[in-house]
C-alpha atoms as a PDB file:
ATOM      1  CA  UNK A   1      -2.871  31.537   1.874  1.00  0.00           C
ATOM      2  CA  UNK A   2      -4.787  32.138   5.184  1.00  0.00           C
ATOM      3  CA  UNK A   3      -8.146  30.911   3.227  1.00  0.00           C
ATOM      4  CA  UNK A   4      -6.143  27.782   1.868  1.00  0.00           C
ATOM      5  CA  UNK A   5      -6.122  26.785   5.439  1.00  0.00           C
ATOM      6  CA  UNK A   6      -9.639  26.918   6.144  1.00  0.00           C
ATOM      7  CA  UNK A   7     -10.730  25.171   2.820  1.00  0.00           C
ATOM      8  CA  UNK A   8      -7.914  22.447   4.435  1.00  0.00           C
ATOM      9  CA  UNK A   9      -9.563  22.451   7.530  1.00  0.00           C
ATOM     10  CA  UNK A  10     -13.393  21.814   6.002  1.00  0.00           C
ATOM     11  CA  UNK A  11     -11.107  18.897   3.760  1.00  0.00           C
ATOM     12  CA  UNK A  12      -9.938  17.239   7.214  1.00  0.00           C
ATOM     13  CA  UNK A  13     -13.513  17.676   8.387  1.00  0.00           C
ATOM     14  CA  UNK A  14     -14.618  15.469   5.217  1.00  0.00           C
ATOM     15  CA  UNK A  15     -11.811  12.995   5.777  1.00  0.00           C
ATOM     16  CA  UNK A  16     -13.160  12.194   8.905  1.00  0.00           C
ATOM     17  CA  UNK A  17     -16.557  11.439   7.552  1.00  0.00           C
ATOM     18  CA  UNK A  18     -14.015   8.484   5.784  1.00  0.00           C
ATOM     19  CA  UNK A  19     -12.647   7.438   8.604  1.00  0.00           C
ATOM     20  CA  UNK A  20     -16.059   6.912  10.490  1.00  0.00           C
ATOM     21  CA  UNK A  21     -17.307   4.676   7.447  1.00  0.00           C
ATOM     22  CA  UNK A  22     -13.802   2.602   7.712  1.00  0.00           C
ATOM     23  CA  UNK A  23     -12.848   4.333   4.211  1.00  0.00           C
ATOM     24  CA  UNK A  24      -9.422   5.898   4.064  1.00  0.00           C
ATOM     25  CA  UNK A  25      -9.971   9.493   5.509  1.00  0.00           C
ATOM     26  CA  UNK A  26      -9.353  11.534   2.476  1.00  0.00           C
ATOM     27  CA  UNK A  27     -11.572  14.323   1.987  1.00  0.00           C
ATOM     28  CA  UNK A  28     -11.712  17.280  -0.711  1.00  0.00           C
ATOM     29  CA  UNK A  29     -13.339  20.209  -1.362  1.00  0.00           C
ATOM     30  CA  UNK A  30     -14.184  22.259  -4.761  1.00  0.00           C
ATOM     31  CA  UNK A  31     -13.907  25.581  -4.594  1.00  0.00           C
ATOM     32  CA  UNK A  32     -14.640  28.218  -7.076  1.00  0.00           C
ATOM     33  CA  UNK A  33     -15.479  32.315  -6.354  1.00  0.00           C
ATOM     34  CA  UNK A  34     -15.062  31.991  -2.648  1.00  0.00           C
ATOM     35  CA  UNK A  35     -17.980  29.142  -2.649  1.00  0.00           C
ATOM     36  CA  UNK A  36     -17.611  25.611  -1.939  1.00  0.00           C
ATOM     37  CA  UNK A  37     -18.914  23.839  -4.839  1.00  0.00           C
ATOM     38  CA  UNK A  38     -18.678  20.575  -4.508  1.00  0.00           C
ATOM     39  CA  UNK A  39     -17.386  18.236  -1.315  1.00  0.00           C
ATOM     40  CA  UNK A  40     -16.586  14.505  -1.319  1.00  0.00           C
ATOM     41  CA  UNK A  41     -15.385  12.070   1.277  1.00  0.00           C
ATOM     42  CA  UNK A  42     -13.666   8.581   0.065  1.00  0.00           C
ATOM     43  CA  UNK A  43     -16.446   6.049  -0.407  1.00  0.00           C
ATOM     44  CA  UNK A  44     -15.203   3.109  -2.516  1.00  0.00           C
ATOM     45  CA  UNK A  45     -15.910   0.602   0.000  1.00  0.00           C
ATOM     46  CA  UNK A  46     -18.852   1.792   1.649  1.00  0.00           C
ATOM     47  CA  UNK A  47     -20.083   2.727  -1.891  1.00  0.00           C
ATOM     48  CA  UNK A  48     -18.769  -0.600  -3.984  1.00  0.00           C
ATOM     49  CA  UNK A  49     -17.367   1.452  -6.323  1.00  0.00           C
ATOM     50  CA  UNK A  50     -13.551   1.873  -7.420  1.00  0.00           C
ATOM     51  CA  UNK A  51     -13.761   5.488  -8.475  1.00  0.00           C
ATOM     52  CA  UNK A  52     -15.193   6.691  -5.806  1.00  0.00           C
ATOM     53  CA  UNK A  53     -12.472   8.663  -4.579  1.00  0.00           C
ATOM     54  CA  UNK A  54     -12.606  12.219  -2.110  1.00  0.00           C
ATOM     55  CA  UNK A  55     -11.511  14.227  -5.327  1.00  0.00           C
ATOM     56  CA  UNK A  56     -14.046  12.570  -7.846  1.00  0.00           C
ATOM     57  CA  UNK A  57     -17.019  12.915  -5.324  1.00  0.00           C
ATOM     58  CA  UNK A  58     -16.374  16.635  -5.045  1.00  0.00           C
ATOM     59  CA  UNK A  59     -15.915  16.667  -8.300  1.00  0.00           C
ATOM     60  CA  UNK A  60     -18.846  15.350  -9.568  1.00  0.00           C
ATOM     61  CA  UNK A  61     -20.911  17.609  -7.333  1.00  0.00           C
ATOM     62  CA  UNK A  62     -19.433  20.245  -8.551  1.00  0.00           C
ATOM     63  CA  UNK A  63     -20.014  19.713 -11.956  1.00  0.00           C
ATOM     64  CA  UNK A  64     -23.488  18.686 -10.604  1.00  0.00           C
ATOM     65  CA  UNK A  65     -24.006  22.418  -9.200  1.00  0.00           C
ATOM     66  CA  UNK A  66     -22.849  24.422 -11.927  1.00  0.00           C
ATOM     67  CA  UNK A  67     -24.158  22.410 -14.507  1.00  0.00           C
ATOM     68  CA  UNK A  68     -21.348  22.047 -16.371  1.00  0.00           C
ATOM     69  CA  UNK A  69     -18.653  18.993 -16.388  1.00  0.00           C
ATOM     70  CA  UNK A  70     -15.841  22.482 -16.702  1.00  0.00           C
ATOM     71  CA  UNK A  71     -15.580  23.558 -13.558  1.00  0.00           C
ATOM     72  CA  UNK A  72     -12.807  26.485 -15.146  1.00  0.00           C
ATOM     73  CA  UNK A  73     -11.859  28.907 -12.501  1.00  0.00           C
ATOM     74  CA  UNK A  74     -12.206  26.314  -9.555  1.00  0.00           C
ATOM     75  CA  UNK A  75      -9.858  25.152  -6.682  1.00  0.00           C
ATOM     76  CA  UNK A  76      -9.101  21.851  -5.495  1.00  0.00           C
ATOM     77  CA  UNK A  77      -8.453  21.379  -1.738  1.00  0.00           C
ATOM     78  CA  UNK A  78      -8.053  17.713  -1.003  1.00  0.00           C
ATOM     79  CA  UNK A  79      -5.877  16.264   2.137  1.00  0.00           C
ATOM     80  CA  UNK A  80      -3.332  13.574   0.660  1.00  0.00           C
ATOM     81  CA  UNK A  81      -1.492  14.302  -2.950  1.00  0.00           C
ATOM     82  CA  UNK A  82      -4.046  12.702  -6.098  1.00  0.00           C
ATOM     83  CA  UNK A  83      -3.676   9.095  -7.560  1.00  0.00           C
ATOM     84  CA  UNK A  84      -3.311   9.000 -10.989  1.00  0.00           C
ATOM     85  CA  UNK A  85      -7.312   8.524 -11.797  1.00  0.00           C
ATOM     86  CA  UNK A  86      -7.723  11.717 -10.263  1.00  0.00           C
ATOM     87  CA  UNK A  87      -4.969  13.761 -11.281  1.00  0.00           C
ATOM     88  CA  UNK A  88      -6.723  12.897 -14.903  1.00  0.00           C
ATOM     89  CA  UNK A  89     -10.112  13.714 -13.390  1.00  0.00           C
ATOM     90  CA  UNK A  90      -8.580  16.729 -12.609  1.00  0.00           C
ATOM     91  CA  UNK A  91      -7.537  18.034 -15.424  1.00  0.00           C
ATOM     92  CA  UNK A  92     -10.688  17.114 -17.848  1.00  0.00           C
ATOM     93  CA  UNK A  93     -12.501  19.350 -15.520  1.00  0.00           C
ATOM     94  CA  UNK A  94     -10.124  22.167 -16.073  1.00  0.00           C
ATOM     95  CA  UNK A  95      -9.348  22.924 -12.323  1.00  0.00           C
ATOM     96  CA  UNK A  96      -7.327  25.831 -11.911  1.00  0.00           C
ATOM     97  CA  UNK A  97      -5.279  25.138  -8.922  1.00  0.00           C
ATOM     98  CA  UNK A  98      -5.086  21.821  -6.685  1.00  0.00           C
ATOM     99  CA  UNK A  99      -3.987  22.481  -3.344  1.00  0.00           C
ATOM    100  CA  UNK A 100      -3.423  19.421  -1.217  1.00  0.00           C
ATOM    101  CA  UNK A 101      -1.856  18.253   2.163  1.00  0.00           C
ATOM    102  CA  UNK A 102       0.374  15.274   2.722  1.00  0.00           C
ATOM    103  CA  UNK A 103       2.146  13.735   0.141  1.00  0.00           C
ATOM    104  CA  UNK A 104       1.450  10.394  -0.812  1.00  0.00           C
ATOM    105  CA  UNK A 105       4.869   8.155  -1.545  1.00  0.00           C
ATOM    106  CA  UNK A 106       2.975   4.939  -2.972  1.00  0.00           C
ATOM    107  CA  UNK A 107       0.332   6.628  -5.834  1.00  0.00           C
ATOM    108  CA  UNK A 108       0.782   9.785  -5.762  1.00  0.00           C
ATOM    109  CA  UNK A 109       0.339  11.648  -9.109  1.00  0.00           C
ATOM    110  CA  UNK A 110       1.531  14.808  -8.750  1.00  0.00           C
ATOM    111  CA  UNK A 111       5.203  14.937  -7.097  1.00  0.00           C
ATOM    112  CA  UNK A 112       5.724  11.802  -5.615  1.00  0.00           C
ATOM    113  CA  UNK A 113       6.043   9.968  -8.623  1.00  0.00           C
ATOM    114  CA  UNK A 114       4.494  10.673 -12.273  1.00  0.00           C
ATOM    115  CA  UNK A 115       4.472  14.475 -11.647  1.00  0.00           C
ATOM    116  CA  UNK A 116       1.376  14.260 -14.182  1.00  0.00           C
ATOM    117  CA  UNK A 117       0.200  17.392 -14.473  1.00  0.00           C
ATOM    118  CA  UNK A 118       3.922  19.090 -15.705  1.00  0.00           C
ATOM    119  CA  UNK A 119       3.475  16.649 -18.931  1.00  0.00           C
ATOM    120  CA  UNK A 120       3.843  18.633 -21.511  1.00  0.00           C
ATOM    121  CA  UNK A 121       1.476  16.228 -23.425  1.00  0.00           C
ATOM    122  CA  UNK A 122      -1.599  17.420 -21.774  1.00  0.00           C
ATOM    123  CA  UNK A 123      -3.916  19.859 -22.940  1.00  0.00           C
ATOM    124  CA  UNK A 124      -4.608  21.394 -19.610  1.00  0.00           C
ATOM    125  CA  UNK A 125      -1.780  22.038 -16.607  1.00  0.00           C
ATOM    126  CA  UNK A 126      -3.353  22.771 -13.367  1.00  0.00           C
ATOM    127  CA  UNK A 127      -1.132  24.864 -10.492  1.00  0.00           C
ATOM    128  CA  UNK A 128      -0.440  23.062  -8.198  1.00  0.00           C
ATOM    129  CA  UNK A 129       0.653  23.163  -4.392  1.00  0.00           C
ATOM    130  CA  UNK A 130       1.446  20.545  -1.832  1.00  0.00           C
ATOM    131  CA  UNK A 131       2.107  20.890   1.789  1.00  0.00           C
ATOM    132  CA  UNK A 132      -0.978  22.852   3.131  1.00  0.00           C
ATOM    133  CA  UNK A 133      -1.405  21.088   6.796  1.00  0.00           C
ATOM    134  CA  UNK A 134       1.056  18.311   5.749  1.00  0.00           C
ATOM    135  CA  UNK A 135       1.480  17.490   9.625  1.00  0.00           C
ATOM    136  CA  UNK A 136      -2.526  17.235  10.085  1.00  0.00           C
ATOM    137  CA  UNK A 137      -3.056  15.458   6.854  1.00  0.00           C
ATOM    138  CA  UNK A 138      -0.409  12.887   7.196  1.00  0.00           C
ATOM    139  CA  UNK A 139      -1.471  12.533  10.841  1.00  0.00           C
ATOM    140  CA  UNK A 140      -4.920  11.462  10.174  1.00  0.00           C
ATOM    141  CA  UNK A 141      -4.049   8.900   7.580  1.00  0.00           C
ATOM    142  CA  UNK A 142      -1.021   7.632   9.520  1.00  0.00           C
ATOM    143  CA  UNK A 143      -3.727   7.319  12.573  1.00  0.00           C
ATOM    144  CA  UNK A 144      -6.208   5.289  10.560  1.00  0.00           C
ATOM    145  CA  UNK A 145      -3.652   2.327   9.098  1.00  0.00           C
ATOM    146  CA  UNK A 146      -1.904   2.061  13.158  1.00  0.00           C
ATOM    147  CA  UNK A 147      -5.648   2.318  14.461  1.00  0.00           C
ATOM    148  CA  UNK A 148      -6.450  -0.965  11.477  1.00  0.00           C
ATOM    149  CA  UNK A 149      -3.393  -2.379  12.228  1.00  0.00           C
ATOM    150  CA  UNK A 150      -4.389  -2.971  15.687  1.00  0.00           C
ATOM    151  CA  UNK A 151      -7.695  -4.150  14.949  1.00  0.00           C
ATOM    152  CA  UNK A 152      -6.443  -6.623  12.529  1.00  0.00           C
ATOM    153  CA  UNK A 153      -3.483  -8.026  15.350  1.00  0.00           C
ATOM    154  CA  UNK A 154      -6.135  -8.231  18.058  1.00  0.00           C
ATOM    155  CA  UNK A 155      -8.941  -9.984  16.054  1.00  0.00           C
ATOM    156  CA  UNK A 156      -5.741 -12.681  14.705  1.00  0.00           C
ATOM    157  CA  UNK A 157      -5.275 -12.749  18.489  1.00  0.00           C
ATOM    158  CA  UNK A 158      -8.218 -13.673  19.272  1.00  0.00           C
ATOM    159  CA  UNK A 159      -8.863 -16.242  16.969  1.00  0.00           C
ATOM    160  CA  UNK A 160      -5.796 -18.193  17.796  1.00  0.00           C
ATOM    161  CA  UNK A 161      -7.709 -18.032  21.564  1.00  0.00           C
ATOM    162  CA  UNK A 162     -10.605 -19.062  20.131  1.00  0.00           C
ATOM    163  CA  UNK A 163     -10.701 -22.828  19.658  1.00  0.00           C
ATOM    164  CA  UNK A 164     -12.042 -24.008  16.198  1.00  0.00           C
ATOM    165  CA  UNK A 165     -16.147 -25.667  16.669  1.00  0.00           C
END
């Protein structure tokens, strides 16, 4: 559990790398044998593409390093609960064990809503463990949308200063 904590902590360091391209600061981390694997940071804006999601981007490096799109055996550290596209991702890869922060009320695939990977459909059913720096996790996001929020009020403000040329 202790190293669950500092695989969360290198996942909030990612996140951050997110937040400083004006992406949502989600960041996750593959893990597999004590190594880190594979990292990703969400990029869909900066990168114009709609999969580019934390968990996909450490994904595919992962797959990248081991050669193999399996990545059987590995961990999944990632700081808000999966969408749906990833939660899929997820399992086609064969992850072992997805550990994840904050909870996320709107998409989330695991145990806010679809609880996708307890399907009994699927061929795969990763473990699965939310919670791990919820406060941290939820912080940073929550942080981002008041810190946009603001932005967004004070450049309306300032166009209703602003006479029209």
């Amino acid at each position: 559990m202790e190293q669950d904590q500092v695989y969360m902590q290198q996942a909030l360091q990612l996140a951050q790398r997110a937040a400083e391209l004006g992406e949502v600061p989600v960041g996750a981390l593959v893990v597999l044998d004590g190594e880190v694997i594979g990292e990703g940071w969400n990029r869909p804006i900066s990168g114009h593409d709609p999969t580019a999601h934390a968990e996909i981007m450490a994904l595919r490096e992962a797959a990248a390093r081991v050669g193999n799109y399996r990545l059987v055996g590995a961990t999944l550290y990632v700081t808000i609960e999966p969408c749906t596209m990833c939660a899929g991702a997820i399992v086609h890869a064969r992850i072992e064990r997805v550990v994840f922060g904050t909870t996320e009320p709107k998409a989330g695939a695991l145990v806010s809503n679809q609880q996708l990977f307890d399907q009994p459909w699927l061929n795969h059913h990763p473990e699965y463990e939310g919670g791990q720096m919820a406060d941290e996790c939820a912080a940073v996001i929550s942080d981002f949308f008041k810190r946009r929020r603001e932005e967004q009020k004070r450049l309306k403000q300032l166009r209703r200063e602003k006479p029209s040329e």
